[in-house]
PDB file of N, CA and C in Angstrom:
ATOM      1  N   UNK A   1     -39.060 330.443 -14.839  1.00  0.00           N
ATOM      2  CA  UNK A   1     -38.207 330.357 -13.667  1.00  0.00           C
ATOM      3  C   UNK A   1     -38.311 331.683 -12.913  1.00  0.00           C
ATOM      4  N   UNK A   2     -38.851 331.736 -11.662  1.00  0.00           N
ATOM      5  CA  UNK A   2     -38.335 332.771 -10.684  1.00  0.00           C
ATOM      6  C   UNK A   2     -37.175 333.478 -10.119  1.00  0.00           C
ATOM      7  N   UNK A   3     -37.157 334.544  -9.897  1.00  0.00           N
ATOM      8  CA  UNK A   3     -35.937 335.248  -9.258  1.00  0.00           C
ATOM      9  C   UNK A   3     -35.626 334.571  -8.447  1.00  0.00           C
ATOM     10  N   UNK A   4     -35.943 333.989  -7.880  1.00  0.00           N
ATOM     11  CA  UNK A   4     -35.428 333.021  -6.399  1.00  0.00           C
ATOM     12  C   UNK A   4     -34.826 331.964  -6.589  1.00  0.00           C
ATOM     13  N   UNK A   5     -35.502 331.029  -8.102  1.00  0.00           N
ATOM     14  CA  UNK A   5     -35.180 329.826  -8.706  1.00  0.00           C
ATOM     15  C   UNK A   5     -33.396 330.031  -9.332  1.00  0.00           C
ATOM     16  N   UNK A   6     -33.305 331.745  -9.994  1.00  0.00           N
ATOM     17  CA  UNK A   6     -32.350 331.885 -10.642  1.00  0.00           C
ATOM     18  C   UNK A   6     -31.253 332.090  -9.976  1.00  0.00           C
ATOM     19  N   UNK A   7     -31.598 332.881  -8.518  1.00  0.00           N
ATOM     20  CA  UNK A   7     -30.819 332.842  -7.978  1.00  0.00           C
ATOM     21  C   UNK A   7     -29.815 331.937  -6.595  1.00  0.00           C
ATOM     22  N   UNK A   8     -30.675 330.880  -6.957  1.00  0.00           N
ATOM     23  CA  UNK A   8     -30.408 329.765  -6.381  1.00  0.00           C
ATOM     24  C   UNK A   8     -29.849 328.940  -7.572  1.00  0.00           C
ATOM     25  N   UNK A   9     -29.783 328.933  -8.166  1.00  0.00           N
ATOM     26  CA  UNK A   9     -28.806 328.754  -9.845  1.00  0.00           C
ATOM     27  C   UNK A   9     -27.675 328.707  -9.820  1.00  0.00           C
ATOM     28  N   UNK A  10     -27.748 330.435  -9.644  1.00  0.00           N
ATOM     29  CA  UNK A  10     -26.243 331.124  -9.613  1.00  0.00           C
ATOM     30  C   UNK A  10     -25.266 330.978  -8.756  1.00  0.00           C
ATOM     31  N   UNK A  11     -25.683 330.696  -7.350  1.00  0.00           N
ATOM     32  CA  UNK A  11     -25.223 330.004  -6.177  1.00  0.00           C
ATOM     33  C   UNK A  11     -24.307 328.751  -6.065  1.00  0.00           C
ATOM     34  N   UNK A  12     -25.427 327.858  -7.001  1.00  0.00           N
ATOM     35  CA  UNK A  12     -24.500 326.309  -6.995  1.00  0.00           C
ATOM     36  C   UNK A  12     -23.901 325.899  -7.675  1.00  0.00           C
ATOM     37  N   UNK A  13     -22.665 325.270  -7.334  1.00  0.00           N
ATOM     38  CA  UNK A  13     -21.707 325.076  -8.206  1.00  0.00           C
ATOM     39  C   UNK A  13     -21.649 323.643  -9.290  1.00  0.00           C
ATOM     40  N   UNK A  14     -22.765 323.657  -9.455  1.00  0.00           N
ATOM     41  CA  UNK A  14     -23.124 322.743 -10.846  1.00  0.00           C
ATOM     42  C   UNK A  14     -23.945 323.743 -12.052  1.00  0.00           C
ATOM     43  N   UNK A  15     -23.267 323.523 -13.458  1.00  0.00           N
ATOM     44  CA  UNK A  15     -24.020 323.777 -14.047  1.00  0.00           C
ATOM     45  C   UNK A  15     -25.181 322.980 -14.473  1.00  0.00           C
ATOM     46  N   UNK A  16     -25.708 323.209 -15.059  1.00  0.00           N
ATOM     47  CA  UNK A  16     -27.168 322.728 -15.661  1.00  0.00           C
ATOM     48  C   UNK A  16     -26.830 321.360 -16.467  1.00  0.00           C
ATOM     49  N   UNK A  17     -25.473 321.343 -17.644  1.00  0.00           N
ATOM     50  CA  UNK A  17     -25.206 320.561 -18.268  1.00  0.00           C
ATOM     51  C   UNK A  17     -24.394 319.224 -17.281  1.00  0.00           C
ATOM     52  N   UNK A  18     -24.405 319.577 -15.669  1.00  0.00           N
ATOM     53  CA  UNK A  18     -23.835 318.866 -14.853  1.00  0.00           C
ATOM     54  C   UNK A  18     -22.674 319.013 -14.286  1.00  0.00           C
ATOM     55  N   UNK A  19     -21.603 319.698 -15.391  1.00  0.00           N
ATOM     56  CA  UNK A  19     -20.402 319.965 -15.186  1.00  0.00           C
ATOM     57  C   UNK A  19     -19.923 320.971 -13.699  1.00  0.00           C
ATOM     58  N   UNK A  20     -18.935 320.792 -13.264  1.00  0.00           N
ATOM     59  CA  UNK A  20     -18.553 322.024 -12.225  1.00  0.00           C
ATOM     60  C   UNK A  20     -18.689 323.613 -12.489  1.00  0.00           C
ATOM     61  N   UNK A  21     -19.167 324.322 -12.255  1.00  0.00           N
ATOM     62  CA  UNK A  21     -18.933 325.821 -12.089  1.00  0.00           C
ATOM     63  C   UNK A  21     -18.469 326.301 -11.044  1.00  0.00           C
ATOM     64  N   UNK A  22     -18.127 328.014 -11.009  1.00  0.00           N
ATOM     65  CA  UNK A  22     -18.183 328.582  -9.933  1.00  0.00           C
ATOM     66  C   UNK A  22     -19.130 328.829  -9.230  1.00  0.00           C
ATOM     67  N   UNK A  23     -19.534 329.085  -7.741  1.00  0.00           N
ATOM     68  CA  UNK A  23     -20.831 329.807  -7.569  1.00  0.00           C
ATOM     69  C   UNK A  23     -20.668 331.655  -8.248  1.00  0.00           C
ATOM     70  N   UNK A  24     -22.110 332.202  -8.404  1.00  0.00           N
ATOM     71  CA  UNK A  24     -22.119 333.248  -8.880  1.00  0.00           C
ATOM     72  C   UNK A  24     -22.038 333.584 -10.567  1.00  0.00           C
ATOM     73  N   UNK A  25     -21.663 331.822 -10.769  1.00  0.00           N
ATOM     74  CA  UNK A  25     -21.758 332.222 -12.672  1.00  0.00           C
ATOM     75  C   UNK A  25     -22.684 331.666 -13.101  1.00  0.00           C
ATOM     76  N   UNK A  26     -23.497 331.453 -14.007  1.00  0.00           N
ATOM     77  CA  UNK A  26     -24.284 330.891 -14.337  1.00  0.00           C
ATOM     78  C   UNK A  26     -24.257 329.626 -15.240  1.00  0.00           C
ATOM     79  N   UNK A  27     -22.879 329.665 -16.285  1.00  0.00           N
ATOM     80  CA  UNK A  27     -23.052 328.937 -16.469  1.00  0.00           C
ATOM     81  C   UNK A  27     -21.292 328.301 -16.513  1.00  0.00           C
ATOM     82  N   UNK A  28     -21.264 326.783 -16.504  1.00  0.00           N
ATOM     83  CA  UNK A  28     -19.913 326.509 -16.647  1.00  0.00           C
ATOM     84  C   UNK A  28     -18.934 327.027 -17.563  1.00  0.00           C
ATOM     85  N   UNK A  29     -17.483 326.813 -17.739  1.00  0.00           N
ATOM     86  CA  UNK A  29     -16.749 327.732 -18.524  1.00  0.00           C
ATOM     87  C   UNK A  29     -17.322 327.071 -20.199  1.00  0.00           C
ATOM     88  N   UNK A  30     -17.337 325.895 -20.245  1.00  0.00           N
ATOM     89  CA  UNK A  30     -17.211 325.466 -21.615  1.00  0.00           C
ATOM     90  C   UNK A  30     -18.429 325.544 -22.107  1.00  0.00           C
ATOM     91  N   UNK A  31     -19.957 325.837 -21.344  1.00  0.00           N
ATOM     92  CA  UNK A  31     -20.783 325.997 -21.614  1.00  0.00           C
ATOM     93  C   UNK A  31     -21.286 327.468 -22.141  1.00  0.00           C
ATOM     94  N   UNK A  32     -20.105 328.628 -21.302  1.00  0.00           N
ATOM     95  CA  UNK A  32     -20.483 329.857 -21.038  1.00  0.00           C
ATOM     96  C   UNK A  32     -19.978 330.314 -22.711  1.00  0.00           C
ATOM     97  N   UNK A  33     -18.718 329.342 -23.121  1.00  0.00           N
ATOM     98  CA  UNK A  33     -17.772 329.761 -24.311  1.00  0.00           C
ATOM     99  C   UNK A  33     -18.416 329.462 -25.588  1.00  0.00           C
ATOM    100  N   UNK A  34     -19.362 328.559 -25.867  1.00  0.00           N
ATOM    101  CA  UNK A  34     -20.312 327.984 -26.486  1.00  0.00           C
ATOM    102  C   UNK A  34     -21.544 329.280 -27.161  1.00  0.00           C
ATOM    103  N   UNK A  35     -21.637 330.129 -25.925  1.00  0.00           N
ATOM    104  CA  UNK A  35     -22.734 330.886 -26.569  1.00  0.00           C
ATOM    105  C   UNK A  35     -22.131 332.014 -27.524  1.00  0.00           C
ATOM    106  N   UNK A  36     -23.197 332.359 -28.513  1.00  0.00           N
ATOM    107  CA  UNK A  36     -22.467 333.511 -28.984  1.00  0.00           C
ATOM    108  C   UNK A  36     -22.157 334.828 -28.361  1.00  0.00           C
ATOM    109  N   UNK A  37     -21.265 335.785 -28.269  1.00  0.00           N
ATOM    110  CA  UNK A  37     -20.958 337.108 -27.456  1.00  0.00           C
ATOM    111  C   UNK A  37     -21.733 337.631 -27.203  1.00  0.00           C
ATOM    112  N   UNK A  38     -23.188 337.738 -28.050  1.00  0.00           N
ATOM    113  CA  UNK A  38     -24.171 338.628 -27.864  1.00  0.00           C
ATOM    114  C   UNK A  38     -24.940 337.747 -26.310  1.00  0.00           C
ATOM    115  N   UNK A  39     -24.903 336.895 -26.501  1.00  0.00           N
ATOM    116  CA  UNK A  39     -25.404 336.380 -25.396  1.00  0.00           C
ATOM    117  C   UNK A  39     -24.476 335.603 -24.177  1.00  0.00           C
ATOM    118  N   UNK A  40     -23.280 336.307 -24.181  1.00  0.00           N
ATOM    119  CA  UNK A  40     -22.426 335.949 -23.334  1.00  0.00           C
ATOM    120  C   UNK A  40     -22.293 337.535 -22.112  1.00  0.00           C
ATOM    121  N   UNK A  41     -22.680 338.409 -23.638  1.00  0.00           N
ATOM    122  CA  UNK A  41     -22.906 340.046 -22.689  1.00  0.00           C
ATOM    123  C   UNK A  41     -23.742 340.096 -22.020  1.00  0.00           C
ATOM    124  N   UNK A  42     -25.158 339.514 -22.472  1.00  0.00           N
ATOM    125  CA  UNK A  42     -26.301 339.549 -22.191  1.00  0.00           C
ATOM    126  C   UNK A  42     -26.720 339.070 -20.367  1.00  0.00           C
ATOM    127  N   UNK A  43     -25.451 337.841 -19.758  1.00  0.00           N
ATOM    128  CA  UNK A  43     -25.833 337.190 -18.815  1.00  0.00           C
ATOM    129  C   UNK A  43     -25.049 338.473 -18.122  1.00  0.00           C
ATOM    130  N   UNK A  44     -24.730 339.182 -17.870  1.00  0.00           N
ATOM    131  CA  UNK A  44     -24.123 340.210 -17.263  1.00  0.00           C
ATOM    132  C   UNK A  44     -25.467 341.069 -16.263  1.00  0.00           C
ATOM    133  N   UNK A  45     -26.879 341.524 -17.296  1.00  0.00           N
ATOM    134  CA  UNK A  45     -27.497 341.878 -17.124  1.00  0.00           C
ATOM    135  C   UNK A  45     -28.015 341.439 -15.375  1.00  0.00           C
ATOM    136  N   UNK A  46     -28.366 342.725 -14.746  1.00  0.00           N
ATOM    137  CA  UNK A  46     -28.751 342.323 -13.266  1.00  0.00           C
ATOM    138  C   UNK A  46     -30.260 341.472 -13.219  1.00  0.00           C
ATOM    139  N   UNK A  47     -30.458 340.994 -12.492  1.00  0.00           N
ATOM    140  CA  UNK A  47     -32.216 340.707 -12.017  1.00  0.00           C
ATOM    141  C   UNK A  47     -33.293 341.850 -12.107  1.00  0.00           C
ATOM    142  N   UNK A  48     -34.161 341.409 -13.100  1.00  0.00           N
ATOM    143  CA  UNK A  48     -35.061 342.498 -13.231  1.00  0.00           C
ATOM    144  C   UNK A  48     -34.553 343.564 -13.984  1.00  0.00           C
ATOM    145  N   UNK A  49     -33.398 343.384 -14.973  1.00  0.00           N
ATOM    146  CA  UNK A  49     -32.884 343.920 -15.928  1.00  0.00           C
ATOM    147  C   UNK A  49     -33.012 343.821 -17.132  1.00  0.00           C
ATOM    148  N   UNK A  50     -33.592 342.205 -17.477  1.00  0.00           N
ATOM    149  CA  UNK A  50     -32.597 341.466 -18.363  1.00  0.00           C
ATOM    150  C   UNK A  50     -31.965 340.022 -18.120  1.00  0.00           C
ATOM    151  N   UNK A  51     -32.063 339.974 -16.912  1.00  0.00           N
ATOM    152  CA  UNK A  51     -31.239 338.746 -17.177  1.00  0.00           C
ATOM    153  C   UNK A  51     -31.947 337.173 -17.174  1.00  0.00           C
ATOM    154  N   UNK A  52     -33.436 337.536 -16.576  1.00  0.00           N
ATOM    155  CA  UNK A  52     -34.276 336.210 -16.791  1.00  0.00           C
ATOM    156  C   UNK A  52     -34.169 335.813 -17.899  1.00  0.00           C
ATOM    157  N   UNK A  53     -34.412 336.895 -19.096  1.00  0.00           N
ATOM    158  CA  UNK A  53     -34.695 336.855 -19.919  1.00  0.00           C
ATOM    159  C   UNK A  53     -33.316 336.505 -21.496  1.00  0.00           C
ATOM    160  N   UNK A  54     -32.387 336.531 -20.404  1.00  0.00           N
ATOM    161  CA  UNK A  54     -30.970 336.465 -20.863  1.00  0.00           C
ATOM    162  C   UNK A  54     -30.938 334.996 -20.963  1.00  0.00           C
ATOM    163  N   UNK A  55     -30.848 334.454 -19.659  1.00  0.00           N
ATOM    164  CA  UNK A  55     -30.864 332.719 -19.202  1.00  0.00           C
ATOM    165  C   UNK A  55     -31.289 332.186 -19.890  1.00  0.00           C
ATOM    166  N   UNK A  56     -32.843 332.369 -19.959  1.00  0.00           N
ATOM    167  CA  UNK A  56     -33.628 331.719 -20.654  1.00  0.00           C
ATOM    168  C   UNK A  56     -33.153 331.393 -22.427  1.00  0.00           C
ATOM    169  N   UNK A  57     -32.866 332.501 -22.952  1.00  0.00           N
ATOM    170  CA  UNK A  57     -32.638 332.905 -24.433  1.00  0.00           C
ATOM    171  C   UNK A  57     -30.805 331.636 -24.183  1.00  0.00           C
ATOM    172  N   UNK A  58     -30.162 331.522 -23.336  1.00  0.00           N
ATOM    173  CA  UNK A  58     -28.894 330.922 -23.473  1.00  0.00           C
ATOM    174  C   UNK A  58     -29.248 329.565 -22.927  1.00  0.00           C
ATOM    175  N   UNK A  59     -30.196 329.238 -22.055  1.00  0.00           N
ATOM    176  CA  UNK A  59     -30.253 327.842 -21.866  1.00  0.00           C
ATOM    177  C   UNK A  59     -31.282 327.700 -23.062  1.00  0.00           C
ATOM    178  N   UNK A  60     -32.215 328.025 -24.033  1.00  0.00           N
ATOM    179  CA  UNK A  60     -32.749 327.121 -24.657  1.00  0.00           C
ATOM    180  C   UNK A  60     -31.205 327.172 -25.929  1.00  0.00           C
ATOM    181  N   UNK A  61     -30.430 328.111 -26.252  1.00  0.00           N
ATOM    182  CA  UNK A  61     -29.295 327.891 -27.388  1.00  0.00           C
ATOM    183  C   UNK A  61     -28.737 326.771 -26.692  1.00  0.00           C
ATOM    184  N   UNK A  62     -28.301 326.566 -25.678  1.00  0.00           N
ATOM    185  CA  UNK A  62     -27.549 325.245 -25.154  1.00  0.00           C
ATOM    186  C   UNK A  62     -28.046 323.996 -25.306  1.00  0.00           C
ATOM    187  N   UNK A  63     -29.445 324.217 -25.177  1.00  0.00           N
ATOM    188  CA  UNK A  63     -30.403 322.844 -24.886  1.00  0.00           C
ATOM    189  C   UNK A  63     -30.096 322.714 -26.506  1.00  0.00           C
ATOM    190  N   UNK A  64     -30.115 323.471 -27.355  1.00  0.00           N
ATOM    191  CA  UNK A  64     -30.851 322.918 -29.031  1.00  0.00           C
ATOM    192  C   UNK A  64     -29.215 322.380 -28.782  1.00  0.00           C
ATOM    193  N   UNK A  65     -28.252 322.929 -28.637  1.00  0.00           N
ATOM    194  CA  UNK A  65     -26.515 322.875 -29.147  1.00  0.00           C
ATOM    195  C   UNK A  65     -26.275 321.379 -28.935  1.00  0.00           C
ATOM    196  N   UNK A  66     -27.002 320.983 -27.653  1.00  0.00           N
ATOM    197  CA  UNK A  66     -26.732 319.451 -26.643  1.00  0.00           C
ATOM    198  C   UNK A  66     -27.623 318.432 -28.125  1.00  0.00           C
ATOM    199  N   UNK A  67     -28.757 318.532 -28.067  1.00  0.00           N
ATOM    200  CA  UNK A  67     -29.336 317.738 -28.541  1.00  0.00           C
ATOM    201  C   UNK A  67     -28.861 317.329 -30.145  1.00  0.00           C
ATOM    202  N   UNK A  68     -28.177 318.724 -30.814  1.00  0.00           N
ATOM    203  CA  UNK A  68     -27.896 318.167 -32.213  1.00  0.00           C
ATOM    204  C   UNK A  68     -26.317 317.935 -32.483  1.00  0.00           C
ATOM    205  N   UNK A  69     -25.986 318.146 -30.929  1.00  0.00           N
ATOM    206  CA  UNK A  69     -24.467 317.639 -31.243  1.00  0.00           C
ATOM    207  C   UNK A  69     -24.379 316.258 -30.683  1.00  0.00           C
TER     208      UNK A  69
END
């Protein structure tokens, strides 16, 4: 995913799992509460910091979380 992709992400107020978000968060509340802290700090990280690399690492924990729950 691109900086442009992500930040057109962060913008809309759907999360990924469908649910409502805010714009500017990434991910919805019940989705965001789901991850562990280490990777709840992690989405904090700016662009080109860290944080592609943040997303990525919390949407694939979400994706496995969806599929075996």
């Amino acid at each position: 995913m691109t900086d442009l992709e992500l930040v057109k992400e962060l913008v809309r107020k759907t999360c990924r799992c469908g649910a409502a978000k805010k714009a500017h968060q990434t991910f919805c509340l019940r989705c965001y509460q789901s991850l562990p802290g280490m990777m709840q700090r992690a989405l904090y990280a700016r662009l080109g910091k860290g944080y592609r690399e943040a997303y990525h690492q919390a949407a694939e924990f979400l994706d496995t979380e969806r599929s075996v729950g």
